[in-house]
PDB file of N, CA and C in Angstrom:
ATOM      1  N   UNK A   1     129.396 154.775 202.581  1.00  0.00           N
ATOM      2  CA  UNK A   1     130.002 153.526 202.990  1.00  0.00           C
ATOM      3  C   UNK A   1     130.732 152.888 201.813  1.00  0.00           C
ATOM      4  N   UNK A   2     131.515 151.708 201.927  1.00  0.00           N
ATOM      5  CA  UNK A   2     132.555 151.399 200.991  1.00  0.00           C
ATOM      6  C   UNK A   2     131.520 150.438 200.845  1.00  0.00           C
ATOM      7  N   UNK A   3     131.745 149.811 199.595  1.00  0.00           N
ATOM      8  CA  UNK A   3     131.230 148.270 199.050  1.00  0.00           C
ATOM      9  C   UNK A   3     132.068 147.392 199.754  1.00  0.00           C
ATOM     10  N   UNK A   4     131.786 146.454 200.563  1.00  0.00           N
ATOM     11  CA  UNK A   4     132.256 145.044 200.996  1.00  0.00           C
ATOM     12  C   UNK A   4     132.552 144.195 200.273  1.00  0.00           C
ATOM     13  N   UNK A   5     134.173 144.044 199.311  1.00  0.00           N
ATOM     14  CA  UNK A   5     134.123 143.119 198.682  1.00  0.00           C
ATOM     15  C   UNK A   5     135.156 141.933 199.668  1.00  0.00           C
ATOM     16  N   UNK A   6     135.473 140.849 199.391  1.00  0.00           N
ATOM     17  CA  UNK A   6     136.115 139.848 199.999  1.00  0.00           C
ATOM     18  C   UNK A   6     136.980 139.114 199.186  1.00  0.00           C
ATOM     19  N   UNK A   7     137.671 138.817 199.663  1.00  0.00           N
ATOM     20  CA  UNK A   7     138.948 137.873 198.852  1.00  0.00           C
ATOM     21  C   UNK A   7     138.450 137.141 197.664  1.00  0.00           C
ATOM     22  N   UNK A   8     137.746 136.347 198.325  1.00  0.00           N
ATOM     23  CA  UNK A   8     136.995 134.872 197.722  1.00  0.00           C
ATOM     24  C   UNK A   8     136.301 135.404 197.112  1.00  0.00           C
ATOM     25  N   UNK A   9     135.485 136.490 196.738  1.00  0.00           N
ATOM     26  CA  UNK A   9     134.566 136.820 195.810  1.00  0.00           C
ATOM     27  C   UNK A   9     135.482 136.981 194.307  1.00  0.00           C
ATOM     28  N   UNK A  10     136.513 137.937 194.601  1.00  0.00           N
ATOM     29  CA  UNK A  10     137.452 138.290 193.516  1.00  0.00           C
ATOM     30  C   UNK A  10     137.898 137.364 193.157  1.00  0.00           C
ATOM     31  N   UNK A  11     138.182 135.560 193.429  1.00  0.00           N
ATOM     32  CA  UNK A  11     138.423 134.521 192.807  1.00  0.00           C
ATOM     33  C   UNK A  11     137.636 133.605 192.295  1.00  0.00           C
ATOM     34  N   UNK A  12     136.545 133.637 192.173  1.00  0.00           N
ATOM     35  CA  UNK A  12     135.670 133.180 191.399  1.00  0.00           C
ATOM     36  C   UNK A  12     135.416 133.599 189.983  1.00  0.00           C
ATOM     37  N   UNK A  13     135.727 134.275 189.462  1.00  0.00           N
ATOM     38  CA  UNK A  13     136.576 134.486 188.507  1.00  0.00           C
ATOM     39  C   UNK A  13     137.232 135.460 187.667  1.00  0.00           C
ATOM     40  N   UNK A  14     138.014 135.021 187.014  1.00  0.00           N
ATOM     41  CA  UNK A  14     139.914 135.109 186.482  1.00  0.00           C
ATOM     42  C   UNK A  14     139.611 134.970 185.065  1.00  0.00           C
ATOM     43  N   UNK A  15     139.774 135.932 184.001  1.00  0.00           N
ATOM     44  CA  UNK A  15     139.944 135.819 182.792  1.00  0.00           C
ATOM     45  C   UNK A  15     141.289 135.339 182.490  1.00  0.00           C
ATOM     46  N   UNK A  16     142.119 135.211 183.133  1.00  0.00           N
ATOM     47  CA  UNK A  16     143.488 134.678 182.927  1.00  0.00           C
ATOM     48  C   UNK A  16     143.691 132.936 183.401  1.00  0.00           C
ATOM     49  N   UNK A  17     142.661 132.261 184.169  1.00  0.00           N
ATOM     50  CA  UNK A  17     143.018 131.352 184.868  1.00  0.00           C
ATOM     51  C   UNK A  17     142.453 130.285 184.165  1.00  0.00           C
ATOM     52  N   UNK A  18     143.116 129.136 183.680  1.00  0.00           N
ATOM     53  CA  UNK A  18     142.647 127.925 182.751  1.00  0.00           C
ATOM     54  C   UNK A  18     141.349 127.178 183.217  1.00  0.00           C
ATOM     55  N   UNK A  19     141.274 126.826 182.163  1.00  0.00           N
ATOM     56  CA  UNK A  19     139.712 126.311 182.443  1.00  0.00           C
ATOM     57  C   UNK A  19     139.926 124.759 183.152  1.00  0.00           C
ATOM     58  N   UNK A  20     139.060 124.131 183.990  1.00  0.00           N
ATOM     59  CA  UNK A  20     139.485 123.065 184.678  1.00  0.00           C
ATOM     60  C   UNK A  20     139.617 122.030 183.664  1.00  0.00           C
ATOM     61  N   UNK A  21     140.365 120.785 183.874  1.00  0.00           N
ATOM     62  CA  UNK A  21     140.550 119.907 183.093  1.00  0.00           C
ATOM     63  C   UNK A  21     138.844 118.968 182.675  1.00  0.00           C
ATOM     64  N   UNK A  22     138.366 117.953 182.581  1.00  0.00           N
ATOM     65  CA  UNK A  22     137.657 117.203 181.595  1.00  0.00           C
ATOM     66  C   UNK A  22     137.948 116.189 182.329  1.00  0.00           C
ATOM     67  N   UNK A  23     136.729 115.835 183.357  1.00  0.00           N
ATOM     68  CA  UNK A  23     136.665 114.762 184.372  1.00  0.00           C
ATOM     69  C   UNK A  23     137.082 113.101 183.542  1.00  0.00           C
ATOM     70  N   UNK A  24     137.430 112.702 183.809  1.00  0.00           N
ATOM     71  CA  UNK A  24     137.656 111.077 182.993  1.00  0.00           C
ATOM     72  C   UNK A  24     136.785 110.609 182.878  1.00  0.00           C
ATOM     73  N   UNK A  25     135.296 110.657 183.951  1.00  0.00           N
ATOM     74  CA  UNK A  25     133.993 109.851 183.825  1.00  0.00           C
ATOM     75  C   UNK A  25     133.169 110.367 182.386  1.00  0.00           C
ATOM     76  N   UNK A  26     133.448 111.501 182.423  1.00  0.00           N
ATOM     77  CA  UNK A  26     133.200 112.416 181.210  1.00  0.00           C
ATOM     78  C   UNK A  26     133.289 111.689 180.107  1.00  0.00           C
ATOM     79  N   UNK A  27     134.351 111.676 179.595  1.00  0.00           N
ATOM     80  CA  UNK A  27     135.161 111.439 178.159  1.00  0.00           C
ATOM     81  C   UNK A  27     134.717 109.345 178.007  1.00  0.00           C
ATOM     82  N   UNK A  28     134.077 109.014 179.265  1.00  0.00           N
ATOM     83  CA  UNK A  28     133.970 107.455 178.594  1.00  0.00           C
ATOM     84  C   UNK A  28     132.163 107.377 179.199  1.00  0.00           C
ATOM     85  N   UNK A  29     131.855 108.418 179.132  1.00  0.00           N
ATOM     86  CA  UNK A  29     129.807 108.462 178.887  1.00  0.00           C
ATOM     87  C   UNK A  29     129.999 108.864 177.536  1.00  0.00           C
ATOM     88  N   UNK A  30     130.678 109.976 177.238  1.00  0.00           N
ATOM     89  CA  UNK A  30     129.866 110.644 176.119  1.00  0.00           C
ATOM     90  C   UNK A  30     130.967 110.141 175.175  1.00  0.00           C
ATOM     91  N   UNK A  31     130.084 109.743 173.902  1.00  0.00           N
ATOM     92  CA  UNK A  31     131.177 108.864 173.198  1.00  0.00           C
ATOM     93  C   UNK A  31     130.792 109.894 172.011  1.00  0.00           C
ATOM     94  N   UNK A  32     132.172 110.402 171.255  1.00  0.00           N
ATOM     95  CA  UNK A  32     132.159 111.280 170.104  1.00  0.00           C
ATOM     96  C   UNK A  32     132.504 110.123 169.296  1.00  0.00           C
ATOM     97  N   UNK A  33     131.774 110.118 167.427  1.00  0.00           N
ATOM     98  CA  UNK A  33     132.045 109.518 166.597  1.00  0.00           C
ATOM     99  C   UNK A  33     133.511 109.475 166.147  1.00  0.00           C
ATOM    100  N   UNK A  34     134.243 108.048 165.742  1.00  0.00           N
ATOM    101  CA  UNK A  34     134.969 108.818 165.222  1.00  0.00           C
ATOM    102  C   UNK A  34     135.376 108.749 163.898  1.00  0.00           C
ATOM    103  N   UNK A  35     135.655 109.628 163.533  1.00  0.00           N
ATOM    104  CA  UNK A  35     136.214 109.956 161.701  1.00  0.00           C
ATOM    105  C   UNK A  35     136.581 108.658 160.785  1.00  0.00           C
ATOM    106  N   UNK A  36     137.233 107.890 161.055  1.00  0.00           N
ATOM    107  CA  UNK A  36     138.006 107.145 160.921  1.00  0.00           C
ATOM    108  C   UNK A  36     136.878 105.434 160.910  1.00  0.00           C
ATOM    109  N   UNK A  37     135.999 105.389 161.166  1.00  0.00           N
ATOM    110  CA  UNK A  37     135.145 104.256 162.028  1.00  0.00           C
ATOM    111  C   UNK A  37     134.368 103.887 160.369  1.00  0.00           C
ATOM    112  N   UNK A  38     133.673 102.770 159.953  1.00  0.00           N
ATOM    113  CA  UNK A  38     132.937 102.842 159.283  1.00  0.00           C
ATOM    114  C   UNK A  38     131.978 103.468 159.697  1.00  0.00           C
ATOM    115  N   UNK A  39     131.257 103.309 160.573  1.00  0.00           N
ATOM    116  CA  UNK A  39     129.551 103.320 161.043  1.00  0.00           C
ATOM    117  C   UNK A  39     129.582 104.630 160.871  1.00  0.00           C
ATOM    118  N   UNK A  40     130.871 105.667 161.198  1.00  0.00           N
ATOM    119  CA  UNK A  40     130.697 107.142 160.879  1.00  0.00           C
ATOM    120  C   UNK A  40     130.423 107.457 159.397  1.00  0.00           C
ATOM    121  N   UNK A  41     131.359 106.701 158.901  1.00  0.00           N
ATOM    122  CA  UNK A  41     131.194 106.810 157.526  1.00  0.00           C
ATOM    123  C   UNK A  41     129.522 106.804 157.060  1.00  0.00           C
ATOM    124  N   UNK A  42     128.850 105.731 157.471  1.00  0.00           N
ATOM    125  CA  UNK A  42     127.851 104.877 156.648  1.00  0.00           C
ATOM    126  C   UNK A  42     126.676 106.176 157.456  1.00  0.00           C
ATOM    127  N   UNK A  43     127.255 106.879 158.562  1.00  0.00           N
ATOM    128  CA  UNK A  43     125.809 107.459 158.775  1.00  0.00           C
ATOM    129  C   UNK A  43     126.150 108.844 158.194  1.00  0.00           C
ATOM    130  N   UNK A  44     127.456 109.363 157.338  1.00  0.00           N
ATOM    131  CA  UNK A  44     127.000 110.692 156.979  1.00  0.00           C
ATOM    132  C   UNK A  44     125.713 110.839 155.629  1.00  0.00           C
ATOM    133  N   UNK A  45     125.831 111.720 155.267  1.00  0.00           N
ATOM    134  CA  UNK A  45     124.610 111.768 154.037  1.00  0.00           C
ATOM    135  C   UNK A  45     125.399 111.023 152.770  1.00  0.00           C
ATOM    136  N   UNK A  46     124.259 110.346 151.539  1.00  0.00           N
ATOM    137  CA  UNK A  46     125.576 110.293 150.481  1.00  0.00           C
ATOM    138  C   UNK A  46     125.785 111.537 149.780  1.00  0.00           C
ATOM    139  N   UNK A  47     126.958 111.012 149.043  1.00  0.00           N
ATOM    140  CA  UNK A  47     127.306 112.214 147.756  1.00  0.00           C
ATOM    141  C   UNK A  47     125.875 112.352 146.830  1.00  0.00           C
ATOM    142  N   UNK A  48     125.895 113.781 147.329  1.00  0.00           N
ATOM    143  CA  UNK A  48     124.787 114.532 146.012  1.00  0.00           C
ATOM    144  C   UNK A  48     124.931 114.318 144.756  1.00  0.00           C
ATOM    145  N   UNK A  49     123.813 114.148 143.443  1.00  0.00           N
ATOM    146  CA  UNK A  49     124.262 114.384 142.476  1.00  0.00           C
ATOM    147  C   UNK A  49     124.116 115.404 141.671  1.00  0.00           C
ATOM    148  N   UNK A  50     125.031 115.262 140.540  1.00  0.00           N
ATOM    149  CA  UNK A  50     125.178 116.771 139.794  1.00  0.00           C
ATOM    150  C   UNK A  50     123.722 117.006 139.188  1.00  0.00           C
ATOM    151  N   UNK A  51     123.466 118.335 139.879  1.00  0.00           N
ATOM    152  CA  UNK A  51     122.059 119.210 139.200  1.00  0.00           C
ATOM    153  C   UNK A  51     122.224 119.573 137.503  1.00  0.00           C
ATOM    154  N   UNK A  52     123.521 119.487 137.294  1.00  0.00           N
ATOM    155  CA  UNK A  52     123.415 119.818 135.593  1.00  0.00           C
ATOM    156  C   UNK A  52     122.851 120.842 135.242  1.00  0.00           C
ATOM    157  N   UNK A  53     123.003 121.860 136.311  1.00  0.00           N
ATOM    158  CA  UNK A  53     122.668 123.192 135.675  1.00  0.00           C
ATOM    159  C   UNK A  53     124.137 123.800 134.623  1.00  0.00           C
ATOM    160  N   UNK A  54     123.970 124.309 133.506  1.00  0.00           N
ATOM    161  CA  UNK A  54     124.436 124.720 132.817  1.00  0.00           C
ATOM    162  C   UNK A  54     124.916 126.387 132.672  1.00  0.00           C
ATOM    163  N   UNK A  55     125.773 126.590 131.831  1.00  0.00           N
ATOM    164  CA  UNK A  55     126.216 128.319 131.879  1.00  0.00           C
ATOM    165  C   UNK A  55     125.935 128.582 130.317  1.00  0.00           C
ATOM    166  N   UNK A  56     124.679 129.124 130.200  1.00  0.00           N
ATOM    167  CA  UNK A  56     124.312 129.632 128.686  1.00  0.00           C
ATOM    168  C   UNK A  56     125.088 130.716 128.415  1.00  0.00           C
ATOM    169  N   UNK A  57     125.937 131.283 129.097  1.00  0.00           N
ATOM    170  CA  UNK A  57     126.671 132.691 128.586  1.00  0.00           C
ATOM    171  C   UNK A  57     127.016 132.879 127.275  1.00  0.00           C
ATOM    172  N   UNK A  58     127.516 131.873 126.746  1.00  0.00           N
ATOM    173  CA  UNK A  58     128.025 131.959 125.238  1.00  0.00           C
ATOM    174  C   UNK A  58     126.665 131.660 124.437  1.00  0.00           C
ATOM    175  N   UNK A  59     125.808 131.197 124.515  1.00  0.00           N
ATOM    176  CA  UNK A  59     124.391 131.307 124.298  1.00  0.00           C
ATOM    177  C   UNK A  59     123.551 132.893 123.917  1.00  0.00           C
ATOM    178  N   UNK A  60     123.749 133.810 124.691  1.00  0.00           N
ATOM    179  CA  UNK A  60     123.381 135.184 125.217  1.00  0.00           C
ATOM    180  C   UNK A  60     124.271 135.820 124.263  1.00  0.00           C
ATOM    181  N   UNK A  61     123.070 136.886 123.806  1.00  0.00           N
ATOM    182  CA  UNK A  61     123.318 137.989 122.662  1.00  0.00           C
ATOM    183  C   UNK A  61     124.194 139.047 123.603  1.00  0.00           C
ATOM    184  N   UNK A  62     125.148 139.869 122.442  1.00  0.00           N
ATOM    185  CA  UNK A  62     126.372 140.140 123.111  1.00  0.00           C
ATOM    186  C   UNK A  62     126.000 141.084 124.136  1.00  0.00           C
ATOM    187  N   UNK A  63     124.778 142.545 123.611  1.00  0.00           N
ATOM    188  CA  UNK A  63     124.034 142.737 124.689  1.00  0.00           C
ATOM    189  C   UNK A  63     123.750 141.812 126.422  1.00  0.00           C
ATOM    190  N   UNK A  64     123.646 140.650 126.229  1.00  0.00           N
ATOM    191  CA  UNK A  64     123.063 140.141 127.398  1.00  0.00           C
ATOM    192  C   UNK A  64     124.260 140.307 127.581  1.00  0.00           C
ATOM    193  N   UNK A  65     125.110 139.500 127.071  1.00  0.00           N
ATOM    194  CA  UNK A  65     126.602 138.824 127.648  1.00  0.00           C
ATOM    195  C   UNK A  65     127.194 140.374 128.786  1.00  0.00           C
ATOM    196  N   UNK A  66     127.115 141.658 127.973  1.00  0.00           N
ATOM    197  CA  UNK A  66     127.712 142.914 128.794  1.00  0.00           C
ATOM    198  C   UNK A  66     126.831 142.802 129.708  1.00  0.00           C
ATOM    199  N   UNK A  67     125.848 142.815 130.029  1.00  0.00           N
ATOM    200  CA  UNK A  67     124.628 142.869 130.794  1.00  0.00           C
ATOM    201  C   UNK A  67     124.960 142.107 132.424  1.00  0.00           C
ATOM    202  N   UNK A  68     125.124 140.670 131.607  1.00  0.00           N
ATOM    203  CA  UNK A  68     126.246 139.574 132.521  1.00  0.00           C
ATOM    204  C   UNK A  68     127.317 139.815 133.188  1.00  0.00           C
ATOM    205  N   UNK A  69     127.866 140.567 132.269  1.00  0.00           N
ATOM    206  CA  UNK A  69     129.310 140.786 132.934  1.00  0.00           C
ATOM    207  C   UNK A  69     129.609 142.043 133.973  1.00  0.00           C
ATOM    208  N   UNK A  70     128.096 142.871 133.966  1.00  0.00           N
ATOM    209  CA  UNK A  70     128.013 143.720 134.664  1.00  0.00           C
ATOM    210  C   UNK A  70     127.542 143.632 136.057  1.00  0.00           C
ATOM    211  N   UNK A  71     127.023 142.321 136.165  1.00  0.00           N
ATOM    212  CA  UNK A  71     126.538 142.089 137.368  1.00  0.00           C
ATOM    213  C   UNK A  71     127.612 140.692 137.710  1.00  0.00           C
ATOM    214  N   UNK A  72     128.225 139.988 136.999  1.00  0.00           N
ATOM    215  CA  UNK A  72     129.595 139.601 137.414  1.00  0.00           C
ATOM    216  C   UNK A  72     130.312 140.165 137.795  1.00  0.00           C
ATOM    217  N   UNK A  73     130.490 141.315 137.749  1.00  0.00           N
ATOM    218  CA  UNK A  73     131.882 142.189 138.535  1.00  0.00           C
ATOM    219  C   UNK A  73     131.175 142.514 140.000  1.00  0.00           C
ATOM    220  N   UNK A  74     129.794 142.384 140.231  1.00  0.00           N
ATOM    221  CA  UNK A  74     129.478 142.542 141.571  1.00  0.00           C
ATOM    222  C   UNK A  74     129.535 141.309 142.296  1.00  0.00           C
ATOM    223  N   UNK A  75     130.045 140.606 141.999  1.00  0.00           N
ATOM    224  CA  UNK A  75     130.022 139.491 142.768  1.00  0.00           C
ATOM    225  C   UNK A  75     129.295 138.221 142.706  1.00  0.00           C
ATOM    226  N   UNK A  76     128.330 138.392 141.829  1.00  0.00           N
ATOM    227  CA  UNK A  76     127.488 137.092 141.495  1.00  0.00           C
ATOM    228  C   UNK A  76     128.123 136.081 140.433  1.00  0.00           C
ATOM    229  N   UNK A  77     127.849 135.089 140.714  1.00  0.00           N
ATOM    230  CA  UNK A  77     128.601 133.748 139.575  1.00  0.00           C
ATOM    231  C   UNK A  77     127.820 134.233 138.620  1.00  0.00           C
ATOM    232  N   UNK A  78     128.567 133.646 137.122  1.00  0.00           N
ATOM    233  CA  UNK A  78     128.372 134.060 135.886  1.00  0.00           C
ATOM    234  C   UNK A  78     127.704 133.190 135.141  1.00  0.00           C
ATOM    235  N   UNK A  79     127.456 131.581 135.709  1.00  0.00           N
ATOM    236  CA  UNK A  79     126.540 130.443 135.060  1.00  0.00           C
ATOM    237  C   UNK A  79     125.183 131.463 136.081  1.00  0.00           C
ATOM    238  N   UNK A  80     125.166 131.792 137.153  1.00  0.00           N
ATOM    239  CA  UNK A  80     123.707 131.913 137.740  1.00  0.00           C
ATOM    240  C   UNK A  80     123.248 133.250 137.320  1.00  0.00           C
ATOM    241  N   UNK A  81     124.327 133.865 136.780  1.00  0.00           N
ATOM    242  CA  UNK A  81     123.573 135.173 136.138  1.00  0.00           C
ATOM    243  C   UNK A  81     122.896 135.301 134.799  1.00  0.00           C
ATOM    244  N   UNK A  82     124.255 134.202 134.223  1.00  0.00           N
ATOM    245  CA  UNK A  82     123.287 133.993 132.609  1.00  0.00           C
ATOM    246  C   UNK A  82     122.252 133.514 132.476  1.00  0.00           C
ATOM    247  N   UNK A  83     121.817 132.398 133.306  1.00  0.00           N
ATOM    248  CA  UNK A  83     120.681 131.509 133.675  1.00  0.00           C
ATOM    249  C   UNK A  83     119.788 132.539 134.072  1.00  0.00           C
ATOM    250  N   UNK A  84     119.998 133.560 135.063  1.00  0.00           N
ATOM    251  CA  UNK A  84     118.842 134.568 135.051  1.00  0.00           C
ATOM    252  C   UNK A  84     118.211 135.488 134.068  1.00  0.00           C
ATOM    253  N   UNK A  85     119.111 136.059 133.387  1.00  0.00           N
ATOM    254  CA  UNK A  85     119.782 136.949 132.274  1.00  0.00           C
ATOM    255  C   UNK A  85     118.689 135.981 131.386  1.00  0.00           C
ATOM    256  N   UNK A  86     118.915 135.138 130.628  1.00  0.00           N
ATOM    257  CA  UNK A  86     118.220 133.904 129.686  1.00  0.00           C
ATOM    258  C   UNK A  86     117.146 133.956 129.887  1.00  0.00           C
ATOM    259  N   UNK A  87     116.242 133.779 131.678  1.00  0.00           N
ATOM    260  CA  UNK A  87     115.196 133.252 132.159  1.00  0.00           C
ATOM    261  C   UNK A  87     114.586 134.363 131.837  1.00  0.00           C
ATOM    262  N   UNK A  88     114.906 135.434 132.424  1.00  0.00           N
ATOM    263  CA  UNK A  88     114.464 136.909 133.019  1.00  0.00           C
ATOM    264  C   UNK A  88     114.272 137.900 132.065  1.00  0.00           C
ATOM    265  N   UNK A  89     115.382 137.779 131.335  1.00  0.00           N
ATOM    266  CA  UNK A  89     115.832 138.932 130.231  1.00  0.00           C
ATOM    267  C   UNK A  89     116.578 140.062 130.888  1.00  0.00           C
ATOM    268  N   UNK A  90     116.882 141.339 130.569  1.00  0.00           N
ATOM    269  CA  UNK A  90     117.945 142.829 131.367  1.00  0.00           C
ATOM    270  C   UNK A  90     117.126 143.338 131.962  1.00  0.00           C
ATOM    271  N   UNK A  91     116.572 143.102 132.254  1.00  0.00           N
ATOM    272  CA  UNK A  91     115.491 144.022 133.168  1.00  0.00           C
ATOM    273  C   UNK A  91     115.838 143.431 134.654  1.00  0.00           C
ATOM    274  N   UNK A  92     116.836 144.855 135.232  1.00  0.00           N
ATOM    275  CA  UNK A  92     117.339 144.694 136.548  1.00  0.00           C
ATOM    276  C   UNK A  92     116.645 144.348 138.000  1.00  0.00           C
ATOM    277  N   UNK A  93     115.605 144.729 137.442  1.00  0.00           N
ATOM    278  CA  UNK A  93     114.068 144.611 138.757  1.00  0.00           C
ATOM    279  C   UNK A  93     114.223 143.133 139.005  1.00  0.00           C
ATOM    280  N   UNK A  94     114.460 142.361 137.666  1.00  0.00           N
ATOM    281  CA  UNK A  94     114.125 140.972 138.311  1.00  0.00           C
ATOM    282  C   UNK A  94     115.104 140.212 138.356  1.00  0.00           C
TER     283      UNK A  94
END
């Protein structure tokens, strides 16, 4: 037997067909902040302050420094490697 499909089934949906518009009752319940407003302003977080972590690289014996720069070319920042490098010592395990 054939599958029974029907008109109306095949229009329910349309990867091509726009999505319905955004009822008006909609858009004046749900109230989005806006950018521009103080109160938006006053409720984001404040500005963080600087952690003052430092880049000992020039600190680090020239050994470390290659050491550094070897795991800088993989992609890691070069203040958080020296800082490890410093903490840790070359020992890649850690």
């Amino acid at each position: 037997q054939k599958p029974v499909t029907s008109q109306s089934s095949l229009q329910l949906w349309n990867r091509n067909r726009p999505l319905p518009p955004i009822p008006s009752h909609a858009s004046a319940t749900t109230h989005a902040p806006n950018p521009t407003s103080d109160s938006y302003k006053s409720s984001l977080l404040p500005p963080s302050q600087p952690v003052g972590l430092t880049d000992p690289y020039h600190s680090l014996s020239q050994e470390a420094q290659t050491f550094t720069d070897s795991l800088t070319s993989m992609g890691f920042l070069r203040a958080r490697v020296a800082r490890a490098v410093a903490k840790f010592g070359q020992d890649e395990k850690e």
